[in-house]
Protein backbone atom coordinates (compact mmCIF):
# COMPACT_ATOMS: atom_id res chain seq x y z
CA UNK A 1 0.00 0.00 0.00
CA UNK A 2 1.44 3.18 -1.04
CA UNK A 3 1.32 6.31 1.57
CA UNK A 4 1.02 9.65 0.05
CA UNK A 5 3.47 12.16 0.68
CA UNK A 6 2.85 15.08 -0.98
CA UNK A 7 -0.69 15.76 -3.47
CA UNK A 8 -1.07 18.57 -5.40
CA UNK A 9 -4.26 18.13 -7.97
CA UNK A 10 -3.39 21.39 -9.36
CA UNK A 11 0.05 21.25 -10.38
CA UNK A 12 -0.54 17.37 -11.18
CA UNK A 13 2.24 15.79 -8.56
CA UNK A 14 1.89 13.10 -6.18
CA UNK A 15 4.58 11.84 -3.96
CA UNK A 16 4.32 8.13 -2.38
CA UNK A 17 5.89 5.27 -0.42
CA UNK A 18 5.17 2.07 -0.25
CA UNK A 19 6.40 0.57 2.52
CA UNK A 20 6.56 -3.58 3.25
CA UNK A 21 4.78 -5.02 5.35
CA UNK A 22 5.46 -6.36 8.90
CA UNK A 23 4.81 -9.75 7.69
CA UNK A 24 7.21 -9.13 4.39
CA UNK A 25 9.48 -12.45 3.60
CA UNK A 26 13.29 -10.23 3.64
CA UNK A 27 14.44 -11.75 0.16
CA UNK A 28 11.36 -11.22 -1.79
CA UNK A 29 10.01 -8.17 -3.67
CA UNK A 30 7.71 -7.11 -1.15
CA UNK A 31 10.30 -6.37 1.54
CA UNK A 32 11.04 -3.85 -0.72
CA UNK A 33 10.51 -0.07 -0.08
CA UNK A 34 9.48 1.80 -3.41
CA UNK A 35 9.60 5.92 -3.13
CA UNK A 36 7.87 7.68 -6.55
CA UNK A 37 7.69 10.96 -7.29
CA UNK A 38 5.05 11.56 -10.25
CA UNK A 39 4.37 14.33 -12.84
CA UNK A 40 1.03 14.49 -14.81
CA UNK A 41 0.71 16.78 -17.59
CA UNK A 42 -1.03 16.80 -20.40
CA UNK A 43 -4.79 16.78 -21.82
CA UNK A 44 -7.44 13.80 -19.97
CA UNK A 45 -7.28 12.48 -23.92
CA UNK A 46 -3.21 12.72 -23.80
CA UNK A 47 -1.85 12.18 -20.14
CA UNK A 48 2.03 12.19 -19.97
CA UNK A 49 3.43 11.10 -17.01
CA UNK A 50 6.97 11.70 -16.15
CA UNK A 51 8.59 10.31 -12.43
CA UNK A 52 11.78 10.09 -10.75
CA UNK A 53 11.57 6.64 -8.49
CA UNK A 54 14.34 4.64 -6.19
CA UNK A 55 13.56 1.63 -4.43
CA UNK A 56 15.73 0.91 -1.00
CA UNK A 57 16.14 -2.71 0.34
CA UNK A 58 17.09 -4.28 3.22
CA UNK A 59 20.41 -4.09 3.62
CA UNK A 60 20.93 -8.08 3.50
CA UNK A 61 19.30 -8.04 -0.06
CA UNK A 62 20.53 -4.78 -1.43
CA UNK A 63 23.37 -6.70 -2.85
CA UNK A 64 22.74 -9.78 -3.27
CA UNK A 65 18.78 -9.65 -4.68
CA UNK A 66 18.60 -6.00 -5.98
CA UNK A 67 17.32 -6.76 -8.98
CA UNK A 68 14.09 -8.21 -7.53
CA UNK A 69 13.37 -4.73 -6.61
CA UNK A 70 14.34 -3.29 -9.31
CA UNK A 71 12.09 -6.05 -11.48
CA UNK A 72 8.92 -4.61 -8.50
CA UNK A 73 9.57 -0.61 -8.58
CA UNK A 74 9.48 -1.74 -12.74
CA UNK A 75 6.61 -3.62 -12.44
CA UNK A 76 4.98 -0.85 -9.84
CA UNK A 77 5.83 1.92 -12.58
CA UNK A 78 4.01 0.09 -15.93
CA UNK A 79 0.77 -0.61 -13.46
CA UNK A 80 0.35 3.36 -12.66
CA UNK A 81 1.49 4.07 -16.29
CA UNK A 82 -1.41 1.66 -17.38
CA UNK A 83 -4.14 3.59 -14.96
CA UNK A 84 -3.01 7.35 -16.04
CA UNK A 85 -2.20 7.09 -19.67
CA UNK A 86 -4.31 3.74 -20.85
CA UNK A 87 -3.58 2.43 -24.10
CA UNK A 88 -6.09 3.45 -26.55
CA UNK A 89 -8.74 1.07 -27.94
């Protein structure tokens, strides 16, 4: 679940963590912490969104499993991509 950090509707920025869970598995993708910082411009019939994102895991996977939070804060990024600019039919 992603906690919003900063909203502002009229200059179309939103600012979120998602922290993991107390019961998160250290090792898997959601004991990952994703931080996003979005930009929506644009028309409702052209959205463009533009973000600047890290992810930050635990220290014993940060080495050793980064790239299954890289592969999440990817995955994380192409599902709000999805809901602001939808593909057209």
């Amino acid at each position: 679940m992603f906690t919003l950090d900063v909203q502002d509707s009229v200059g179309g920025r939103l600012t979120g963590t998602r922290s993991p869970s107390a019961t998160a598995k250290v090792g898997t993708a959601a004991a990952c912490r994703v931080q996003l910082a979005l930009a929506i411009r644009g028309t409702p019939e052209n959205a463009e969104l533009a973000s600047a994102s890290r992810w930050i895991a635990p220290q014993v996977m940060a080495s050793a499993k980064a790239d299954l939070c890289e592969q999440d804060l990817k995955e994380t990024l192409e599902r709000i991509r999805r809901v602001v600019a939808p593909a057209a039919n």
